[in-house]
C-alpha atoms as a PDB file:
ATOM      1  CA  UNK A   1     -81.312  -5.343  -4.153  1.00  0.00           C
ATOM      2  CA  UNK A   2     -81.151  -6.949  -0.774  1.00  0.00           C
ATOM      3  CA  UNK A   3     -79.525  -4.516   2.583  1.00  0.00           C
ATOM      4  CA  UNK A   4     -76.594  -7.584   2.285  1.00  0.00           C
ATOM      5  CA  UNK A   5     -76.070  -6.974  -1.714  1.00  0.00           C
ATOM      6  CA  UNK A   6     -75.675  -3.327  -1.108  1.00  0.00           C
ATOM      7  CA  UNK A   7     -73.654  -3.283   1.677  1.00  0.00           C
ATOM      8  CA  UNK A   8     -71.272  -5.709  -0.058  1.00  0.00           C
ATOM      9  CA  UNK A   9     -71.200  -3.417  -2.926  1.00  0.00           C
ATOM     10  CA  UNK A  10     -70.390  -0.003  -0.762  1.00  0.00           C
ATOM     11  CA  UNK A  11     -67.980  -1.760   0.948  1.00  0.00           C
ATOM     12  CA  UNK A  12     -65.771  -2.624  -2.456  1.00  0.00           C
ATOM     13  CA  UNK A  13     -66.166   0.559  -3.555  1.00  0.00           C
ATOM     14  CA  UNK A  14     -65.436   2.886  -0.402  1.00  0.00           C
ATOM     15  CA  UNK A  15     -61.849   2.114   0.152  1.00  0.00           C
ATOM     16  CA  UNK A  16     -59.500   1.059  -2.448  1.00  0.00           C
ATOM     17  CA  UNK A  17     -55.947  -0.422  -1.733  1.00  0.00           C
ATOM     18  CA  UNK A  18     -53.674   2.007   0.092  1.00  0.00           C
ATOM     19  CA  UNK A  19     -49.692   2.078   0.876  1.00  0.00           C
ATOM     20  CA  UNK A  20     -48.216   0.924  -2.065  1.00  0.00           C
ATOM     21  CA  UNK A  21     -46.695   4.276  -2.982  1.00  0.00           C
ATOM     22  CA  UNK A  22     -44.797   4.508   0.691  1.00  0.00           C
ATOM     23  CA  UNK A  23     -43.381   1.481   0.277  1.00  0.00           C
ATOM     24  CA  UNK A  24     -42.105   2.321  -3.293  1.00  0.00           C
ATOM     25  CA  UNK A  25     -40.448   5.387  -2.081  1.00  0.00           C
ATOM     26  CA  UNK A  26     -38.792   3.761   0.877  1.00  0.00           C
ATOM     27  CA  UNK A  27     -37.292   1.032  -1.630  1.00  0.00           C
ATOM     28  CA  UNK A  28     -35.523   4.122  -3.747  1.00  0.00           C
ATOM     29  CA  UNK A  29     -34.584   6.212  -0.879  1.00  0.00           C
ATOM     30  CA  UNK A  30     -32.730   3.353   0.422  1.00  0.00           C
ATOM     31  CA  UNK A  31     -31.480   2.570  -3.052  1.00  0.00           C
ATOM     32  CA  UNK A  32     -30.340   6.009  -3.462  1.00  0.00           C
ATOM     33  CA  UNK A  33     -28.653   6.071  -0.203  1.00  0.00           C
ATOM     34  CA  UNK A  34     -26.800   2.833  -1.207  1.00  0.00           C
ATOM     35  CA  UNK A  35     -25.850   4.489  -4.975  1.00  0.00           C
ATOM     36  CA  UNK A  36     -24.549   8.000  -2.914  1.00  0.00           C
ATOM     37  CA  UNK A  37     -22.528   5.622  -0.163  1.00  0.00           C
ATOM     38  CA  UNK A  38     -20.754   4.038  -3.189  1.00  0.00           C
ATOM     39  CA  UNK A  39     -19.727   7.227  -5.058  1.00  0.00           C
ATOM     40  CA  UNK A  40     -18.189   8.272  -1.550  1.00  0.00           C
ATOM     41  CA  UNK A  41     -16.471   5.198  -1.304  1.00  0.00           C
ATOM     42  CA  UNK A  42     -15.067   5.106  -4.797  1.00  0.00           C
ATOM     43  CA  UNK A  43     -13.872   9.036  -4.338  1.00  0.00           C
ATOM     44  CA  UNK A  44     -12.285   7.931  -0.982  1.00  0.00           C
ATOM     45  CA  UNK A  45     -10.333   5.046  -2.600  1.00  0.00           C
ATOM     46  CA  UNK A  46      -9.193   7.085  -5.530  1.00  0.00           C
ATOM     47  CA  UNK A  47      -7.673   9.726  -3.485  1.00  0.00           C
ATOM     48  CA  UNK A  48      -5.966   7.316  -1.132  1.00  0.00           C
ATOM     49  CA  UNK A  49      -4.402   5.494  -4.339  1.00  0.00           C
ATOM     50  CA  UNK A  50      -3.277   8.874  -5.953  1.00  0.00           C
ATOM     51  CA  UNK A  51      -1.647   9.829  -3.027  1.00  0.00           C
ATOM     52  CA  UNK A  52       0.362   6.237  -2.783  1.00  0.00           C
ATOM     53  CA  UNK A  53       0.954   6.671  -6.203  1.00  0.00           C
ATOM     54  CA  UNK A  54       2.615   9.837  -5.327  1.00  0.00           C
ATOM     55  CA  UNK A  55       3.999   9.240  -2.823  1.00  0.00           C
ATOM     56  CA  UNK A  56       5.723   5.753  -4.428  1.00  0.00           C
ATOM     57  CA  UNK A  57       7.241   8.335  -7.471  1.00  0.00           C
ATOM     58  CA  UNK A  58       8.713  10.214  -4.764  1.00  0.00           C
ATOM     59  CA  UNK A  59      10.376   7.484  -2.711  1.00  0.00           C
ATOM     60  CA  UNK A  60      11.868   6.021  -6.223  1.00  0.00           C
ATOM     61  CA  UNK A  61      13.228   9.535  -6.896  1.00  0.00           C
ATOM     62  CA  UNK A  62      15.090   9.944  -3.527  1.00  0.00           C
ATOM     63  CA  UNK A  63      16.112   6.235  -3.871  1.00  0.00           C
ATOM     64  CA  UNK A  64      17.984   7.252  -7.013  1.00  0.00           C
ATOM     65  CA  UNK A  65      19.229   9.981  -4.989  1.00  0.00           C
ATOM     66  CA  UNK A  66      20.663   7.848  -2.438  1.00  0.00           C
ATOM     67  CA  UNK A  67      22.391   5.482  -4.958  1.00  0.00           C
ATOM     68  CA  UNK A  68      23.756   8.057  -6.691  1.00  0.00           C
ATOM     69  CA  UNK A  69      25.468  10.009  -3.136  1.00  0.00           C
ATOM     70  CA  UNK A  70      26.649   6.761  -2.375  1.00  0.00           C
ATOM     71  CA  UNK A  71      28.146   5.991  -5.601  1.00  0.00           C
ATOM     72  CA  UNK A  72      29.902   9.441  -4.817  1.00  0.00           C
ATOM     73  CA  UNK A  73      30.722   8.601  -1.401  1.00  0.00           C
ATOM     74  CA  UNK A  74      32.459   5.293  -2.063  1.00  0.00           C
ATOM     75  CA  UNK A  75      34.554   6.605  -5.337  1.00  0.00           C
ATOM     76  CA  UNK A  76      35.447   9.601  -3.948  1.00  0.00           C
ATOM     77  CA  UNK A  77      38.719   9.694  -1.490  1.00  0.00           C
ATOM     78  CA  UNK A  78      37.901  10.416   1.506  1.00  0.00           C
ATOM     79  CA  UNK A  79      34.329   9.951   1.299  1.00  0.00           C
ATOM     80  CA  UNK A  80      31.950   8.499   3.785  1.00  0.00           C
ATOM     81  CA  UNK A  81      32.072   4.770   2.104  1.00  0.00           C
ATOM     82  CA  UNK A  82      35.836   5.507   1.110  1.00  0.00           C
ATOM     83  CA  UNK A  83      36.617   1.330   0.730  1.00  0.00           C
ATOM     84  CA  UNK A  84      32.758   0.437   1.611  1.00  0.00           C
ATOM     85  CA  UNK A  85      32.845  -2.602   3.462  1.00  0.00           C
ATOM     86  CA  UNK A  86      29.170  -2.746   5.108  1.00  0.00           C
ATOM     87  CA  UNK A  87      29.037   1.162   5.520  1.00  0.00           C
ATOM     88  CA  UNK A  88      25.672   2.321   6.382  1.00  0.00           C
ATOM     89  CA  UNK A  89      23.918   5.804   6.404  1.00  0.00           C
ATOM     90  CA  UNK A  90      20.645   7.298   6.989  1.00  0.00           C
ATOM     91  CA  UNK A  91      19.978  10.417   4.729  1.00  0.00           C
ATOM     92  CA  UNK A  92      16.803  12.609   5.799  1.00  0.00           C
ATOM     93  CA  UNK A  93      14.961  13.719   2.962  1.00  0.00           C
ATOM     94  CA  UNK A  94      11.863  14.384   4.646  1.00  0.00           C
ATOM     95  CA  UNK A  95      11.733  18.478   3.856  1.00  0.00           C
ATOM     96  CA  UNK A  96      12.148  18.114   0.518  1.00  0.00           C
ATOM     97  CA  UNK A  97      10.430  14.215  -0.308  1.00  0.00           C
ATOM     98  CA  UNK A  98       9.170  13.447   2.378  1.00  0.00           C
ATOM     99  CA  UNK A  99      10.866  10.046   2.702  1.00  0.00           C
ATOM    100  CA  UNK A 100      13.979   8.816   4.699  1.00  0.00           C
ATOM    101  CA  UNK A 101      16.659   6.996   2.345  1.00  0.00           C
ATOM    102  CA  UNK A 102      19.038   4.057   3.913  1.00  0.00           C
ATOM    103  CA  UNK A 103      22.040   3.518   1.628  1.00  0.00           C
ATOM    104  CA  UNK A 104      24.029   0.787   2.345  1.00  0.00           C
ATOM    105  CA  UNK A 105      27.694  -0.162   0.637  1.00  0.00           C
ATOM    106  CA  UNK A 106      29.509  -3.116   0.384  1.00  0.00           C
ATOM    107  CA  UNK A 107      32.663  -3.884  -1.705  1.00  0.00           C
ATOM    108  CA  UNK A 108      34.468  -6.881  -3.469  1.00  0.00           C
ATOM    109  CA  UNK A 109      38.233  -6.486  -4.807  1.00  0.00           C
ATOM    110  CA  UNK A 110      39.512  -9.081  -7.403  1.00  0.00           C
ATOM    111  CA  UNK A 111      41.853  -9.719  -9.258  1.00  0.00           C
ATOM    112  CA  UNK A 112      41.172  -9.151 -13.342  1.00  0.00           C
ATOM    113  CA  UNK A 113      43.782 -10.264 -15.255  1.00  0.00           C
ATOM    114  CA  UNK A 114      47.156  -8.996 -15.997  1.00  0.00           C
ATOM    115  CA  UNK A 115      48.085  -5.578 -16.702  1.00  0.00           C
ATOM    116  CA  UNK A 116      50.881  -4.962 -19.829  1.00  0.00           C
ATOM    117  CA  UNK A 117      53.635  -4.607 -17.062  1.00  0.00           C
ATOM    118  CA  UNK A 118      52.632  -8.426 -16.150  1.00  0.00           C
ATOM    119  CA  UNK A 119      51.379  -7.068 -12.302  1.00  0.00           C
ATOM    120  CA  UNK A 120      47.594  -7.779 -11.513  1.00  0.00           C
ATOM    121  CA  UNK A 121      44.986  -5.931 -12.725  1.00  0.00           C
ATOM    122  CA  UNK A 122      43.103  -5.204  -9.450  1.00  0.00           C
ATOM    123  CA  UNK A 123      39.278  -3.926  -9.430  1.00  0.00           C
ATOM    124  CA  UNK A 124      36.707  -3.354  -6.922  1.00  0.00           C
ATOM    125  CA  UNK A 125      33.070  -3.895  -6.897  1.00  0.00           C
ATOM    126  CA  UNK A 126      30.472  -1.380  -4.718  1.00  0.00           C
ATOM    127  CA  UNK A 127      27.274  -2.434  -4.589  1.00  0.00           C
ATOM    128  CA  UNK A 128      25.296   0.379  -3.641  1.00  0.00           C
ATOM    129  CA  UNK A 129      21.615  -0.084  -2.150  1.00  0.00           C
ATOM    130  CA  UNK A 130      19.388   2.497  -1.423  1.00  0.00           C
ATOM    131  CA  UNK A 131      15.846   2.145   0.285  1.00  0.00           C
ATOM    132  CA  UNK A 132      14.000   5.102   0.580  1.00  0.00           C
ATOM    133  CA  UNK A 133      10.823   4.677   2.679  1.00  0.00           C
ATOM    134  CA  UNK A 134       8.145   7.515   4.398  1.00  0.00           C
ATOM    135  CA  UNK A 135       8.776   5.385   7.819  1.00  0.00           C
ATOM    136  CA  UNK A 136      10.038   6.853  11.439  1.00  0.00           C
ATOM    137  CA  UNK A 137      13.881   6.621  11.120  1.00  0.00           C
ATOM    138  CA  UNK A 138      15.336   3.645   8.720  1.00  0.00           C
ATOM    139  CA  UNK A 139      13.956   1.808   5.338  1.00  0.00           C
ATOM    140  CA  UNK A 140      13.010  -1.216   5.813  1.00  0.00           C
ATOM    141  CA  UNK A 141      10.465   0.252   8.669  1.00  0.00           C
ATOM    142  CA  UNK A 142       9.366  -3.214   9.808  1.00  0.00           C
ATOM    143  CA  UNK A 143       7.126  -1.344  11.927  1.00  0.00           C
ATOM    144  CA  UNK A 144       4.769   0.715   9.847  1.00  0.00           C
ATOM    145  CA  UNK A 145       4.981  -1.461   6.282  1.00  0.00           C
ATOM    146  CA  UNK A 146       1.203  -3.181   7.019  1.00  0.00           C
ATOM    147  CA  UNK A 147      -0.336   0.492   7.423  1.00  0.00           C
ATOM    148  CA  UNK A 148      -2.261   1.795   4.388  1.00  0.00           C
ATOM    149  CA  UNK A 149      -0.025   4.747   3.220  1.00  0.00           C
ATOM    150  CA  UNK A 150       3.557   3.257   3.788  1.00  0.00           C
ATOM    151  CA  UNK A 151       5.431   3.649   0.707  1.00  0.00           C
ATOM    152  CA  UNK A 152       8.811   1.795  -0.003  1.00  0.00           C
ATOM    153  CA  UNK A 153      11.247   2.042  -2.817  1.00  0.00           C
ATOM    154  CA  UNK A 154      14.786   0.561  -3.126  1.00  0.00           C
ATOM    155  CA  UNK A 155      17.252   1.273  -6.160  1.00  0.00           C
ATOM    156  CA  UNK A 156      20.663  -0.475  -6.352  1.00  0.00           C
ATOM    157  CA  UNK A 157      23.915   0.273  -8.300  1.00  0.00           C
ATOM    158  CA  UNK A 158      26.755  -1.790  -9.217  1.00  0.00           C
ATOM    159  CA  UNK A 159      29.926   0.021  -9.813  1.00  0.00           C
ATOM    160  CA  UNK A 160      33.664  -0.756 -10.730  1.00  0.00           C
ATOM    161  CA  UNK A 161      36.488   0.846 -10.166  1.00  0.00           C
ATOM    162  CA  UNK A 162      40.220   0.143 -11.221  1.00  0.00           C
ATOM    163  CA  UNK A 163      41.845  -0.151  -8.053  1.00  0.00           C
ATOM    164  CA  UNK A 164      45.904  -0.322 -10.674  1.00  0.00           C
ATOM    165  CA  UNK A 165      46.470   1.598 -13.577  1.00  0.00           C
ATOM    166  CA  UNK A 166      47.734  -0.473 -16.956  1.00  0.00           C
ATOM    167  CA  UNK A 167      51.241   0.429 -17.668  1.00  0.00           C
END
């Protein structure tokens, strides 16, 4: 064999390929990293829609609430809606829910009828509205509704009440 042959030959055999395996572990670390930042992610969004979902059953609870005090309100005499026209209040339920509930009332009288005297049968209508929200003051809060954990629930009620007796 000629110097050129063998140098050829010790040059093929001295140093195989090297750096493949560096690469290959970069590839899955960052791989990896991607897979862990996703898990994180996914936790984080779970937790932030259980707590809107519980916060949403909570809101629809005290918005019941609200309907309900101002269905008391408006048919009891001498309540704070005693003949509703418009009437307003804020209730703070903040302590206990956590939300703030805005009932509103408004009422209709008509006529229904005749009694069996011949007079008119006289009702009234109350529709009761409630909104109960986890905003600064009043429901609708115009003012926090695009933020992430603003929760808003509104219940309404339609009630009659005999305004004559029959006779």
């Amino acid at each position: 064999m000629n110097k050129a042959t063998q140098a050829i030959r010790r040059h093929r055999t001295l140093r195989p390929a090297r750096g493949f395996g560096a690469v290959a572990a970069i590839i899955i670390l960052v791989l990896l990293a991607s897979l862990a930042a996703a898990i994180v992610r996914l936790s984080w969004t779970q937790q932030i829609n259980a707590a809107s979902d519980l916060a949403g059953a909570n809101a629809l609870q005290a918005a019941g609430a609200g309907v309900e005090w101002g269905m008391y309100q408006a048919l009891v005499t001498g309540g704070s809606f005693n003949g509703c026209s418009n009437g307003t209040q804020t209730l703070d339920l903040r302590s206990t829910m956590g939300v703030w509930v805005t009932v509103t009332c408004n009422s209709t009288s008509y006529v229904e009828g005749a009694a069996a005297n011949g007079s008119d049968r006289l009702l009234r209508t109350y529709v009761i509205d409630a909104w109960a929200c986890n905003g600064t003051a009043t429901c609708p809060d115009d003012t926090k509704s695009s933020g992430a954990l603003y929760v808003e629930r509104r219940r309404q009620a339609i009630v009659t009440d005999k305004l004559t007796t029959d006779q």
